[in-house]
N, C-alpha and C. Protein backbone atom coordinates (compact mmCIF):
# COMPACT_ATOMS: atom_id res chain seq x y z
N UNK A 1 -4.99 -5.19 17.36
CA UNK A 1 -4.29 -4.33 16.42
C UNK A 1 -5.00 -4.39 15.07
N UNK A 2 -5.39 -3.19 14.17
CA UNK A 2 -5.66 -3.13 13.11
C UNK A 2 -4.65 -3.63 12.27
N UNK A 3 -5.26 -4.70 11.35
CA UNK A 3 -4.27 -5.29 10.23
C UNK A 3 -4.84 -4.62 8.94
N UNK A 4 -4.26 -3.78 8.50
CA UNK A 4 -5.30 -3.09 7.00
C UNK A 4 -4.13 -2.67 6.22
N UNK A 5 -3.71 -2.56 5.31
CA UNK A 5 -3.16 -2.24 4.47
C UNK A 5 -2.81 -1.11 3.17
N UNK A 6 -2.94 -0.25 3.31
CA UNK A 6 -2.83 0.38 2.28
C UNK A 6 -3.40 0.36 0.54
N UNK A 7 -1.97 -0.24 0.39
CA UNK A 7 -2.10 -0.92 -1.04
C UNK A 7 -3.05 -1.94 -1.51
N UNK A 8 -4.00 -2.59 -0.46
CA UNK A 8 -4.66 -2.97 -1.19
C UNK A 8 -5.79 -2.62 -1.12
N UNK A 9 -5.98 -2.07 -0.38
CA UNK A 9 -7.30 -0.72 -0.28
C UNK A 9 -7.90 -0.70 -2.33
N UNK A 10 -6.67 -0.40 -2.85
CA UNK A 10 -6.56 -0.54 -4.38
C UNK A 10 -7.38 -1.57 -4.97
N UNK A 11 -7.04 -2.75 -4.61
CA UNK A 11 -7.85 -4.41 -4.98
C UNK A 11 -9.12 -3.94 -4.85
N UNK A 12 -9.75 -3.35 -3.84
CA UNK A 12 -11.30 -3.58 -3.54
C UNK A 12 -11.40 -2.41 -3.88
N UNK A 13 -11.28 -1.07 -4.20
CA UNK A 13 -11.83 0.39 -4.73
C UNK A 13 -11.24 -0.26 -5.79
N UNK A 14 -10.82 -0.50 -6.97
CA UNK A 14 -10.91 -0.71 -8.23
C UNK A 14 -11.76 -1.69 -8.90
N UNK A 15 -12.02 -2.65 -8.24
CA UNK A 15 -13.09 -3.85 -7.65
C UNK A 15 -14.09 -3.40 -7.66
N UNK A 16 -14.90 -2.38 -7.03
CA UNK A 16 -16.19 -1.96 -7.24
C UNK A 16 -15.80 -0.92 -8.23
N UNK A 17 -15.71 -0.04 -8.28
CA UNK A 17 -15.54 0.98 -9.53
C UNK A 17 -15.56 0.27 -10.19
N UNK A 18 -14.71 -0.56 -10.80
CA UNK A 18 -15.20 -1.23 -12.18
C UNK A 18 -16.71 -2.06 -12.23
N UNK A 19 -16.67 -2.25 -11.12
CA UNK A 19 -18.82 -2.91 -11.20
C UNK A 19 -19.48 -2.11 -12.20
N UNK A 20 -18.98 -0.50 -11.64
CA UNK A 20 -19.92 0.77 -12.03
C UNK A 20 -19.82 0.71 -13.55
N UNK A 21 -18.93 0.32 -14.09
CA UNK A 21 -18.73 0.83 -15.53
C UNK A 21 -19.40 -0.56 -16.64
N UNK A 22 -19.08 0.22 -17.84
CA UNK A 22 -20.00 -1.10 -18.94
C UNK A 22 -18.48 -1.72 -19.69
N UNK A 23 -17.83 -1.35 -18.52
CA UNK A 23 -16.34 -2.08 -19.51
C UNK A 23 -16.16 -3.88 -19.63
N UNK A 24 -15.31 -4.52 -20.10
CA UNK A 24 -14.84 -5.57 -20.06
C UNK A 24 -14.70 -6.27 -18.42
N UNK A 25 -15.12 -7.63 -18.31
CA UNK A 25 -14.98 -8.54 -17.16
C UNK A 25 -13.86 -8.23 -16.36
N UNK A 26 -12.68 -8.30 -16.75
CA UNK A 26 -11.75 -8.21 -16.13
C UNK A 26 -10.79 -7.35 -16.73
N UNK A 27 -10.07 -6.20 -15.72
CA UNK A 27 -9.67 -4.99 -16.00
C UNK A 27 -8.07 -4.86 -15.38
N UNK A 28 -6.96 -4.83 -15.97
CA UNK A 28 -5.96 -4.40 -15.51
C UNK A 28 -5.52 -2.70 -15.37
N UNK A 29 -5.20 -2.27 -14.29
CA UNK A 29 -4.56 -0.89 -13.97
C UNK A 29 -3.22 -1.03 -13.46
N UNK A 30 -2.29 -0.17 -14.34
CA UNK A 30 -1.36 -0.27 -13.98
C UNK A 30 -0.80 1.30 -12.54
N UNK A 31 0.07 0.89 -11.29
CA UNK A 31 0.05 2.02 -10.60
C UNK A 31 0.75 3.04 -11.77
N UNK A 32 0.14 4.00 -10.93
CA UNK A 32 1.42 5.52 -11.15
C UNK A 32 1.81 5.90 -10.27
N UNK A 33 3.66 5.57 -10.64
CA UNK A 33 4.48 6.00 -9.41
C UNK A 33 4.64 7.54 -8.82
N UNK A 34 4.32 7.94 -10.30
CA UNK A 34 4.19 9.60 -9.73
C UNK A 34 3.18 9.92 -8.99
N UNK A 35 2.16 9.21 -8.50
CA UNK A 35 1.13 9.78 -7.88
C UNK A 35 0.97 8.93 -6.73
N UNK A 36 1.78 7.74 -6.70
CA UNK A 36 1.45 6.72 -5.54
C UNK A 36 2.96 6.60 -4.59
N UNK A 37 2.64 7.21 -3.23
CA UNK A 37 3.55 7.05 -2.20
C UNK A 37 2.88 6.73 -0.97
N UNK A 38 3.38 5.27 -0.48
CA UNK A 38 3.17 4.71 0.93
C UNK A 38 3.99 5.82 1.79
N UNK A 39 3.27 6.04 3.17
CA UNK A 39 3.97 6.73 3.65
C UNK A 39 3.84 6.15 5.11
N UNK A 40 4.88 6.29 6.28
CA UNK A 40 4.33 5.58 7.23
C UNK A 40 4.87 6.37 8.53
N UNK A 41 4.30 6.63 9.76
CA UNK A 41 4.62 7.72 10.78
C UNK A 41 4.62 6.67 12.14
N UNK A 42 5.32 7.09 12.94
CA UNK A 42 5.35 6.74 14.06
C UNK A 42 5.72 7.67 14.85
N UNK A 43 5.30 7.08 16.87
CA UNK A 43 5.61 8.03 18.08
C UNK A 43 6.84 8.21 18.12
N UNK A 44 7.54 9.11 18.53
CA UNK A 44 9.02 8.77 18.46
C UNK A 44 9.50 10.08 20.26
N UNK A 45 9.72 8.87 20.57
CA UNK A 45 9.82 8.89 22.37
C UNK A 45 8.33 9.62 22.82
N UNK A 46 7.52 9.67 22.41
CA UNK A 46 6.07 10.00 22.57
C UNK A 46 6.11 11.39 23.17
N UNK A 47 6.97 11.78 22.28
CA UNK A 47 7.21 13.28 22.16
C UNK A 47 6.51 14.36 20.87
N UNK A 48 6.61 13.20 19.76
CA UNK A 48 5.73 13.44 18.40
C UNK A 48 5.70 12.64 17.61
N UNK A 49 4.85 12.66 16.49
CA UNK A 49 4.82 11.77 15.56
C UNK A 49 5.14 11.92 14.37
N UNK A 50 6.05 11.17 13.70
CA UNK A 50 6.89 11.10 12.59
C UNK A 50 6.90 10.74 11.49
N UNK A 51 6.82 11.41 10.06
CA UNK A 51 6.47 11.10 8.83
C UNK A 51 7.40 11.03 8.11
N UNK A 52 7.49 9.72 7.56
CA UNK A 52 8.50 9.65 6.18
C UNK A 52 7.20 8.83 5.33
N UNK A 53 8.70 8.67 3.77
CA UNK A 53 7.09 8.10 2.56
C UNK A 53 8.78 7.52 1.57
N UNK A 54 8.06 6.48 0.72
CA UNK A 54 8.49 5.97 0.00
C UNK A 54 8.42 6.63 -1.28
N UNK A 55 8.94 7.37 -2.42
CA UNK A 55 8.81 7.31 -3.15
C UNK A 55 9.09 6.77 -4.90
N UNK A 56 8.93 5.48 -4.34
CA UNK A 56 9.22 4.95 -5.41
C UNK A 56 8.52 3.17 -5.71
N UNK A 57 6.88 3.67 -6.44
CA UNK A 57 6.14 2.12 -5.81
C UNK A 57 5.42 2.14 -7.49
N UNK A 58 5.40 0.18 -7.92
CA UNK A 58 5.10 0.09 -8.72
C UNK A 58 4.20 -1.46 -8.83
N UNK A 59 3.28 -1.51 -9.57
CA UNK A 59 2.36 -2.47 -9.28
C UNK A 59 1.55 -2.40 -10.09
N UNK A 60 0.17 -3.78 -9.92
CA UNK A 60 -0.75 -3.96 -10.76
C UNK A 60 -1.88 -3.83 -10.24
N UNK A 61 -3.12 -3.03 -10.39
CA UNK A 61 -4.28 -3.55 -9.69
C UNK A 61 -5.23 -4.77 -10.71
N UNK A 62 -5.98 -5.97 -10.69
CA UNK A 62 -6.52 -7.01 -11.22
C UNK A 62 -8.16 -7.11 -10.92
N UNK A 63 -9.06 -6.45 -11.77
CA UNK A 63 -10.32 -6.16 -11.14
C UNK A 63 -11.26 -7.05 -12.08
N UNK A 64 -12.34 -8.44 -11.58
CA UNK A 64 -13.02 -9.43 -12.48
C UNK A 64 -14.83 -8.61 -11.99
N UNK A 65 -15.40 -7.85 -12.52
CA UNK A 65 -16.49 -7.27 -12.48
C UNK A 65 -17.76 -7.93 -12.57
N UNK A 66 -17.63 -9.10 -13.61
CA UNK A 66 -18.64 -9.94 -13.43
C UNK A 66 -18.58 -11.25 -12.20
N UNK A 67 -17.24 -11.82 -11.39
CA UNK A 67 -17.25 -12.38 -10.78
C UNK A 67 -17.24 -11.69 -9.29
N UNK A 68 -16.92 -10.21 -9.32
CA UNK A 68 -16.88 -9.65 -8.48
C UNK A 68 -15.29 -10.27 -7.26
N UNK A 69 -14.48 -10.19 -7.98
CA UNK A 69 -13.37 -10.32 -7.25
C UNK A 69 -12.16 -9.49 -7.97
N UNK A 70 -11.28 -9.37 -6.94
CA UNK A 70 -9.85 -8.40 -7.47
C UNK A 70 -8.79 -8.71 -6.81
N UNK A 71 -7.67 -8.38 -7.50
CA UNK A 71 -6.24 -8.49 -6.62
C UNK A 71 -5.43 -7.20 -6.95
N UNK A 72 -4.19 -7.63 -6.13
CA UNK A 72 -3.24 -6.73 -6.32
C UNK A 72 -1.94 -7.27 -5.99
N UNK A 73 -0.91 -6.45 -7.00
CA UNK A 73 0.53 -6.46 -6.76
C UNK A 73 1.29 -5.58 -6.91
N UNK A 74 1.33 -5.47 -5.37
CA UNK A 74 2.73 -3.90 -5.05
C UNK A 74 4.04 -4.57 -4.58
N UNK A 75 4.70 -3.57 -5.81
CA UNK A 75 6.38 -3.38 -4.91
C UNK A 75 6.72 -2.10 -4.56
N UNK A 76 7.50 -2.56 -3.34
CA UNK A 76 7.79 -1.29 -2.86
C UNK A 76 9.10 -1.02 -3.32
N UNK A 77 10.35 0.35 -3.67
CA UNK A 77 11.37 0.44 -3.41
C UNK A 77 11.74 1.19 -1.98
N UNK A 78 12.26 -0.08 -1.42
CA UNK A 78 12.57 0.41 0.00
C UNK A 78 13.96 1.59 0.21
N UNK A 79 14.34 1.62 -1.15
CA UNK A 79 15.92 2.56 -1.00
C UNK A 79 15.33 3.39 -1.84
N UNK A 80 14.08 3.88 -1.90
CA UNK A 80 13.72 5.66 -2.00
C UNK A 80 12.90 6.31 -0.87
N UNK A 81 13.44 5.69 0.63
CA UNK A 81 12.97 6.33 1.77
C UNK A 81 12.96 7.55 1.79
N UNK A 82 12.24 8.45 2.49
CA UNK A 82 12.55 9.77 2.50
C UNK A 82 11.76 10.28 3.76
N UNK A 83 13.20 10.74 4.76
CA UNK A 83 12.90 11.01 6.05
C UNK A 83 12.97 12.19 6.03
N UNK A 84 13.47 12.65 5.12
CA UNK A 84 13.79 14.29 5.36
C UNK A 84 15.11 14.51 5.65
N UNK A 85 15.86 13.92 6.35
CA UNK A 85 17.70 13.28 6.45
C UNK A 85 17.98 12.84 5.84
N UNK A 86 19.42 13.29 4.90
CA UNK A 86 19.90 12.12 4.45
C UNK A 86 20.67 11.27 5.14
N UNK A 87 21.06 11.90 6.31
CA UNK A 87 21.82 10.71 7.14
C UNK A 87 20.75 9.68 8.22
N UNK A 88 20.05 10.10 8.30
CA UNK A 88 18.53 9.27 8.57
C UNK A 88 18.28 8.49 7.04
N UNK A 89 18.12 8.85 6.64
CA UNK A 89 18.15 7.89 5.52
C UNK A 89 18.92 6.88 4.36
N UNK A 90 19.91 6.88 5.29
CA UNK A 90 20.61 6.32 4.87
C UNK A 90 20.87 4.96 6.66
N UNK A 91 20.56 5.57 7.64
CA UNK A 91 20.65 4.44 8.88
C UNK A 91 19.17 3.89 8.89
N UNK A 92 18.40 4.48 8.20
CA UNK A 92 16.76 3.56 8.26
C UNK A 92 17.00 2.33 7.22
N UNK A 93 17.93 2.35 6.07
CA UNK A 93 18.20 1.28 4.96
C UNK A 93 19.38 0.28 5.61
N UNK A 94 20.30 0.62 6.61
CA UNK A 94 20.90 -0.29 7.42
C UNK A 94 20.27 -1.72 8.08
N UNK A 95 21.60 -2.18 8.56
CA UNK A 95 20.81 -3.33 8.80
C UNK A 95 20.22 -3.81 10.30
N UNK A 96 20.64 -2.18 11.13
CA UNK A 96 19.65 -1.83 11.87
C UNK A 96 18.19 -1.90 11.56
N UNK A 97 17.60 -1.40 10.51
CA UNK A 97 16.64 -1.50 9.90
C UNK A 97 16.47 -2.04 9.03
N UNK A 98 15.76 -1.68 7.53
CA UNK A 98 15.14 -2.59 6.83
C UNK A 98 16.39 -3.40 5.55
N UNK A 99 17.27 -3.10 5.85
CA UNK A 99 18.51 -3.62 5.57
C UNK A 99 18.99 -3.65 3.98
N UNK A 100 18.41 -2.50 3.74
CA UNK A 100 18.07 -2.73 1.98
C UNK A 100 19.22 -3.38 0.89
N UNK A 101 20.39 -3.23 1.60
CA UNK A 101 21.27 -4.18 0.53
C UNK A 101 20.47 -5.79 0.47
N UNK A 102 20.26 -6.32 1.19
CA UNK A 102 19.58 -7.37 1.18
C UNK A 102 18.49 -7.77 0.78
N UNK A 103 17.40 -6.66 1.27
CA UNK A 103 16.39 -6.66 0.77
C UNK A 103 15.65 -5.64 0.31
N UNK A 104 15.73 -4.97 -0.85
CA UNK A 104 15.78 -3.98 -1.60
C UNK A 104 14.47 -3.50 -1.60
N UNK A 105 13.45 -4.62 -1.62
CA UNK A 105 11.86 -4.01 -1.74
C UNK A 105 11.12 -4.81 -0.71
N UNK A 106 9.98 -4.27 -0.90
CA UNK A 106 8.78 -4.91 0.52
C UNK A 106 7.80 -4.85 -0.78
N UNK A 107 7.02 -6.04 -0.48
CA UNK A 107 5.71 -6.45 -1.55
C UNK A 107 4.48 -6.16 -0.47
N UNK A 108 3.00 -6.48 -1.37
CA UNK A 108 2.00 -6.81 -1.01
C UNK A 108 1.18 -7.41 -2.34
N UNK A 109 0.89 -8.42 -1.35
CA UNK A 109 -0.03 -9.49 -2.94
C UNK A 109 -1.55 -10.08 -1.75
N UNK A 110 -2.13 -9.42 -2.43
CA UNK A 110 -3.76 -9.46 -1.97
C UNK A 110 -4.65 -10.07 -2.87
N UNK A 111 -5.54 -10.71 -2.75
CA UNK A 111 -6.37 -11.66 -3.45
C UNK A 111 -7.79 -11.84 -3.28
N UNK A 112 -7.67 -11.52 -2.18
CA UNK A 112 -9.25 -11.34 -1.15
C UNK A 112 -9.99 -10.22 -0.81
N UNK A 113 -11.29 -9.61 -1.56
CA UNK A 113 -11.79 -8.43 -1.48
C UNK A 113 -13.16 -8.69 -0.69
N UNK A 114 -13.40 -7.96 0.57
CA UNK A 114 -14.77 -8.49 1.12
C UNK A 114 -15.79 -7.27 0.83
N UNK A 115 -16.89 -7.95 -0.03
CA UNK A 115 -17.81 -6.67 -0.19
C UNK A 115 -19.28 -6.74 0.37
N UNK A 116 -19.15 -5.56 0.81
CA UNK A 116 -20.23 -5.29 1.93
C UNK A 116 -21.46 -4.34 1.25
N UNK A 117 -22.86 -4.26 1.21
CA UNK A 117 -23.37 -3.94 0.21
C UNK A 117 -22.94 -3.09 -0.86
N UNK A 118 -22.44 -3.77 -1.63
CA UNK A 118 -21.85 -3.87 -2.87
C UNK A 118 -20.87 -2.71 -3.17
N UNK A 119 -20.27 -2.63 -2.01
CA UNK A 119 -18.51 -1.84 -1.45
C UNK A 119 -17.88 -2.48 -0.76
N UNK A 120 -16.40 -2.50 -1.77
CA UNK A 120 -15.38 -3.38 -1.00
C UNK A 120 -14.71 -2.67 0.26
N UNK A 121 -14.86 -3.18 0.91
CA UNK A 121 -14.43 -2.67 2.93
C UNK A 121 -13.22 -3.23 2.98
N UNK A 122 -12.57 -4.68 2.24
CA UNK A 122 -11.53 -4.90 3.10
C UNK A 122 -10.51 -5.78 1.98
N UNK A 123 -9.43 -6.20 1.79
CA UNK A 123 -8.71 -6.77 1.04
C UNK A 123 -7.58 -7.60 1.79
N UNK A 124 -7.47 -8.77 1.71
CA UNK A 124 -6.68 -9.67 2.69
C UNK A 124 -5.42 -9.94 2.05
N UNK A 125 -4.28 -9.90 2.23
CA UNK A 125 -3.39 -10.63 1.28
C UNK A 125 -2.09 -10.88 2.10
N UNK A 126 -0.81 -10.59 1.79
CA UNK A 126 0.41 -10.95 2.26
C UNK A 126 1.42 -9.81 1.98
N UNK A 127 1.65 -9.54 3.54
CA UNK A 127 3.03 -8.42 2.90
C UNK A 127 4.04 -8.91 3.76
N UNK A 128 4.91 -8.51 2.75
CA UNK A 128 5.92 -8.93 3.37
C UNK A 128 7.75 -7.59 3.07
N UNK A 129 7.91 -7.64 4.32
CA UNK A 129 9.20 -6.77 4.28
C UNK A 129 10.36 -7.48 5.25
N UNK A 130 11.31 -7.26 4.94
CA UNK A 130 12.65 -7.35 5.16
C UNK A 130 12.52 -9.07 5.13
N UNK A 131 12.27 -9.71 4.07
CA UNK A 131 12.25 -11.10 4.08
C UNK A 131 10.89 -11.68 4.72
N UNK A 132 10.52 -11.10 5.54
CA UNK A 132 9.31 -11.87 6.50
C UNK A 132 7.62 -11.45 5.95
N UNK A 133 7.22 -12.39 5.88
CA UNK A 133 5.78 -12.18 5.23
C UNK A 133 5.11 -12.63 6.18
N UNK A 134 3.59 -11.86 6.81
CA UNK A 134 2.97 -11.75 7.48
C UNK A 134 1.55 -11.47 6.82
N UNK A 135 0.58 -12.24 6.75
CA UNK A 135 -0.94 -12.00 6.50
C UNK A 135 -1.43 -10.51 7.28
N UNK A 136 -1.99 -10.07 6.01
CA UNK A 136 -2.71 -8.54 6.94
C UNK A 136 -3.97 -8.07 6.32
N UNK A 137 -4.85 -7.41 6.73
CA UNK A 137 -6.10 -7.64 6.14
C UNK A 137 -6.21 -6.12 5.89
N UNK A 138 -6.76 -5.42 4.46
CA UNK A 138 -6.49 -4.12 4.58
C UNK A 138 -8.10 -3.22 4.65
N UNK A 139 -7.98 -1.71 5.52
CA UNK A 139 -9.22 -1.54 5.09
C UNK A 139 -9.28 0.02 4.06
N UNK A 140 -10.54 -0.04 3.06
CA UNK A 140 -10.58 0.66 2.34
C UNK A 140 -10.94 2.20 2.79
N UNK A 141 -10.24 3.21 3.37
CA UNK A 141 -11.08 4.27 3.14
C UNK A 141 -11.25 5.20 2.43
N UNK A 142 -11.06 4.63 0.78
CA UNK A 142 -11.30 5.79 0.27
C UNK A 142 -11.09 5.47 -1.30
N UNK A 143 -11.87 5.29 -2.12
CA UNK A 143 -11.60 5.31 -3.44
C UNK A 143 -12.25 5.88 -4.49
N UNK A 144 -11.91 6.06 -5.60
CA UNK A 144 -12.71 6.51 -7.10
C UNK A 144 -12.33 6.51 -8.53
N UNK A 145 -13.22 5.95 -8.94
CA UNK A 145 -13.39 5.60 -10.42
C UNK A 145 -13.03 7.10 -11.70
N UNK A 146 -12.46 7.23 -12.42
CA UNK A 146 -13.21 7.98 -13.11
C UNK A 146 -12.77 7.67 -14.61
N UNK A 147 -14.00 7.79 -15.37
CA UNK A 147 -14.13 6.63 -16.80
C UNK A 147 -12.93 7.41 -17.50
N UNK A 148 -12.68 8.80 -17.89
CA UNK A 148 -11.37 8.88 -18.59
C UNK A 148 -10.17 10.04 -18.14
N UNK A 149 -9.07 9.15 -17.56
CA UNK A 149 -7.81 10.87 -17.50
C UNK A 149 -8.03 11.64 -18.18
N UNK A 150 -7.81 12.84 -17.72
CA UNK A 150 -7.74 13.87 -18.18
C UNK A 150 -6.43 14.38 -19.39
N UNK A 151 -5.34 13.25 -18.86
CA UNK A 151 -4.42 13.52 -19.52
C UNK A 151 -3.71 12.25 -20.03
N UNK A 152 -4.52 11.17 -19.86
CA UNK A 152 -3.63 10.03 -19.95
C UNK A 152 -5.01 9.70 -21.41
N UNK A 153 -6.09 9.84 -21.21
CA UNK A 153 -7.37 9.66 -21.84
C UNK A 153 -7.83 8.22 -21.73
N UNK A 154 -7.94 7.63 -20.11
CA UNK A 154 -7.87 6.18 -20.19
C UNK A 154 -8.92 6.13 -18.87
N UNK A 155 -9.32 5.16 -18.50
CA UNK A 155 -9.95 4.60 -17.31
C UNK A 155 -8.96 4.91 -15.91
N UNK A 156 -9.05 5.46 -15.08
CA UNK A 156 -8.05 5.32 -14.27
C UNK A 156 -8.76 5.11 -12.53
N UNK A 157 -8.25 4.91 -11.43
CA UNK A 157 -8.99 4.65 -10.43
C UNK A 157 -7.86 5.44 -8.99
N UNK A 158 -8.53 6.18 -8.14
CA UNK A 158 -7.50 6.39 -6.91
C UNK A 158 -7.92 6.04 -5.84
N UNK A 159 -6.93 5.82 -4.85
CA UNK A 159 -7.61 5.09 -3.16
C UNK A 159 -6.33 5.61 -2.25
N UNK A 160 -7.22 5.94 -1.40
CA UNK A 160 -6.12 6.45 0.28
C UNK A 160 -6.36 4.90 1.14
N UNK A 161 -5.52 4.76 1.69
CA UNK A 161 -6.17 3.46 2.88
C UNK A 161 -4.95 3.47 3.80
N UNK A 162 -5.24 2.53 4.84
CA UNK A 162 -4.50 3.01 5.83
C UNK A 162 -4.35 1.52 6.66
N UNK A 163 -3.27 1.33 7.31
CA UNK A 163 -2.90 -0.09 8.10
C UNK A 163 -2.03 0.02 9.38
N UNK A 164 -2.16 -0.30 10.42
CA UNK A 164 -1.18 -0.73 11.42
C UNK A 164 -0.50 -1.65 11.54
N UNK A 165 0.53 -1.75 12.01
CA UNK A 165 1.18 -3.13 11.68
C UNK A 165 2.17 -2.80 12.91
N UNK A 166 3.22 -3.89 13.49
CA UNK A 166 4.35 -4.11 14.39
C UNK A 166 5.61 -3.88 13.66
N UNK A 167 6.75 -3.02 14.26
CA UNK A 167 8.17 -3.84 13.37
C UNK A 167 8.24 -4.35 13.97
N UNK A 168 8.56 -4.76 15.00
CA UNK A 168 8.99 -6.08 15.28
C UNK A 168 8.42 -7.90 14.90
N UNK A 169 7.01 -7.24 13.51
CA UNK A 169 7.04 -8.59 12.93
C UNK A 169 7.60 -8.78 12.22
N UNK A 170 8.71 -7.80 11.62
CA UNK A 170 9.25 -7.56 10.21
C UNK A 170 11.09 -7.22 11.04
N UNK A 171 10.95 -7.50 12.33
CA UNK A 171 12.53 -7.67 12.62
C UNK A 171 13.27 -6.45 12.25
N UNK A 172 12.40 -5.35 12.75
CA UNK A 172 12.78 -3.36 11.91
C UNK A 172 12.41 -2.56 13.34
N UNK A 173 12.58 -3.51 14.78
CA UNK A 173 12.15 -2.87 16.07
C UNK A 173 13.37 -2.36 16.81
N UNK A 174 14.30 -1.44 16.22
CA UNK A 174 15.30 -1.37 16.54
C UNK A 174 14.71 -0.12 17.57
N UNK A 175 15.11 -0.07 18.88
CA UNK A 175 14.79 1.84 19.91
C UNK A 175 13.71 1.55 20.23
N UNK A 176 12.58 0.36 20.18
CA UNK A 176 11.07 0.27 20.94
C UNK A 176 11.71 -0.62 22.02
N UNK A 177 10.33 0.10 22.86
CA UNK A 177 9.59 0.68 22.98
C UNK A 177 9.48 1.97 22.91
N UNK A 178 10.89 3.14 22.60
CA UNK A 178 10.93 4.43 22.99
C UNK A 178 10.71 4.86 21.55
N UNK A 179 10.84 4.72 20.63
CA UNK A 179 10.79 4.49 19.18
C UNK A 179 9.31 3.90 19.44
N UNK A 180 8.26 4.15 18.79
CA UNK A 180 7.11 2.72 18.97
C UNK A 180 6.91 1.69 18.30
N UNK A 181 6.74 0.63 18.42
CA UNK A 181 6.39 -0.90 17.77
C UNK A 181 5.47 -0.60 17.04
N UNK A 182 4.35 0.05 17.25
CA UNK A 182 2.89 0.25 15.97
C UNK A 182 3.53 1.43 15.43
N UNK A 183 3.42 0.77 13.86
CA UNK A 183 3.69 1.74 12.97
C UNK A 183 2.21 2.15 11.76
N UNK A 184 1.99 2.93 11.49
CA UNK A 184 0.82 3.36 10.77
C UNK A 184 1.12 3.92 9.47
N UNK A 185 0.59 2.87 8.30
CA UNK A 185 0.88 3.22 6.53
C UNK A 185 0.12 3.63 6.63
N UNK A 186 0.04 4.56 5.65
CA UNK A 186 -0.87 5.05 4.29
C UNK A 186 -0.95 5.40 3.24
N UNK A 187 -1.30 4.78 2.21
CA UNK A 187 -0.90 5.25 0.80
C UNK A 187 -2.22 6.08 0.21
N UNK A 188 -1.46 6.42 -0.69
CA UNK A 188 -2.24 7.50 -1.59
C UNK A 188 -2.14 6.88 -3.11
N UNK A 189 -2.89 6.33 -3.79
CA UNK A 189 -2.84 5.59 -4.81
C UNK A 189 -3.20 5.95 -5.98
N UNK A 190 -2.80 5.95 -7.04
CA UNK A 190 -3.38 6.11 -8.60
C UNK A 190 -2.99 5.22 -9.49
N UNK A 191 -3.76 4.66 -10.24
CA UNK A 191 -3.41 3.84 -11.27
C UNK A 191 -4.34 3.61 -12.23
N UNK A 192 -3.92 3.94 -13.74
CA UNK A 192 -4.33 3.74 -15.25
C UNK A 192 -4.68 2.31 -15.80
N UNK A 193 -5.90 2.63 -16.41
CA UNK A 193 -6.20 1.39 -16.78
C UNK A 193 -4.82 0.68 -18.11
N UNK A 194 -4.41 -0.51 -18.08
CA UNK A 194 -3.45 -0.71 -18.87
C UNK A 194 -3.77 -1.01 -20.69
């Protein structure tokens, strides 16, 4: 099973982009929630495949240019699901599922950027949802630098990336096998230099 992650796709595309630039050693970006939604699809009775997205995610990307390392810290709000139902969305926050009175958000804290001629490919860290944290290794496909917003007038950086993962490591396998166990993120990321 692919362990890759999304969000931290972010750690290692902000990680090299900042190589590129003549800025300061170490660079904080803060996300933008308006532009950053995890979204995650599954088979559903392998009849089709199914898209909902979070909208509501906030975090730090942590980029050291001369040591060549980066991190990251995402939260998720798990009670701005959006299935397209509201009565689906309101039994996906149950405690059938991700049980959100309890546990309101899902993190990812990554630390580990592996760079492969001198592009980060992969970011290792810890996510964790509905209480349970599970090591997952993320891969990058897709990022970019660009030295100033257009509208913010700042350094800012974006990344798509993408991860597989089980619910049933996260205790959210409610209807699998007919429902499916591999579930597939992907976020779409933006974030301003702070």
């Amino acid at each position: 099973m692919k362990k890759s992650l999304t969000t931290s796709l972010l750690a290692g595309s902000f990680f090299f982009i900042g190589m590129q630039t003549a800025a300061a050693a170490e660079q904080t970006f803060i996300i933008d929630s308006t532009h950053t939604f995890p979204n995650f699809s599954y088979s559903h009775f392998g009849l089709s495949t199914q898209h909902s997205k979070f909208s509501n995610t906030q975090g730090t990307v942590v980029l050291d240019t001369e040591k060549r390392t980066g991190k990251v810290d995402v939260t998720i709000d798990m009670t701005s699901v959006q299935t397209g139902f509201d009565v689906f969305d309101e039994h996906i926050q149950s405690e059938d599922f991700f049980n959100t009175a309890k546990y309101p958000t899902a993190t990812f804290k990554g630390d580990r950027v592996t760079i492969e001629d001198d592009k980060p490919v992969a970011v290792s860290g810890v996510l964790t949802i509905k209480g349970i944290s599970k090591e997952v290794t993320l891969d990058i496909t897709n990022f970019l630098y660009m030295e100033e917003h257009p509208m913010e007038g700042k350094p800012a950086i974006g990344a798509n990336a993408e991860v597989e993962v089980l619910r049933s490591d996260f205790d959210v396998d409610m209807y699998a096998p007919y429902v499916s166990d591999e579930v597939t993120i992907t976020i779409s990321l933006e974030a301003i230099q702070e």
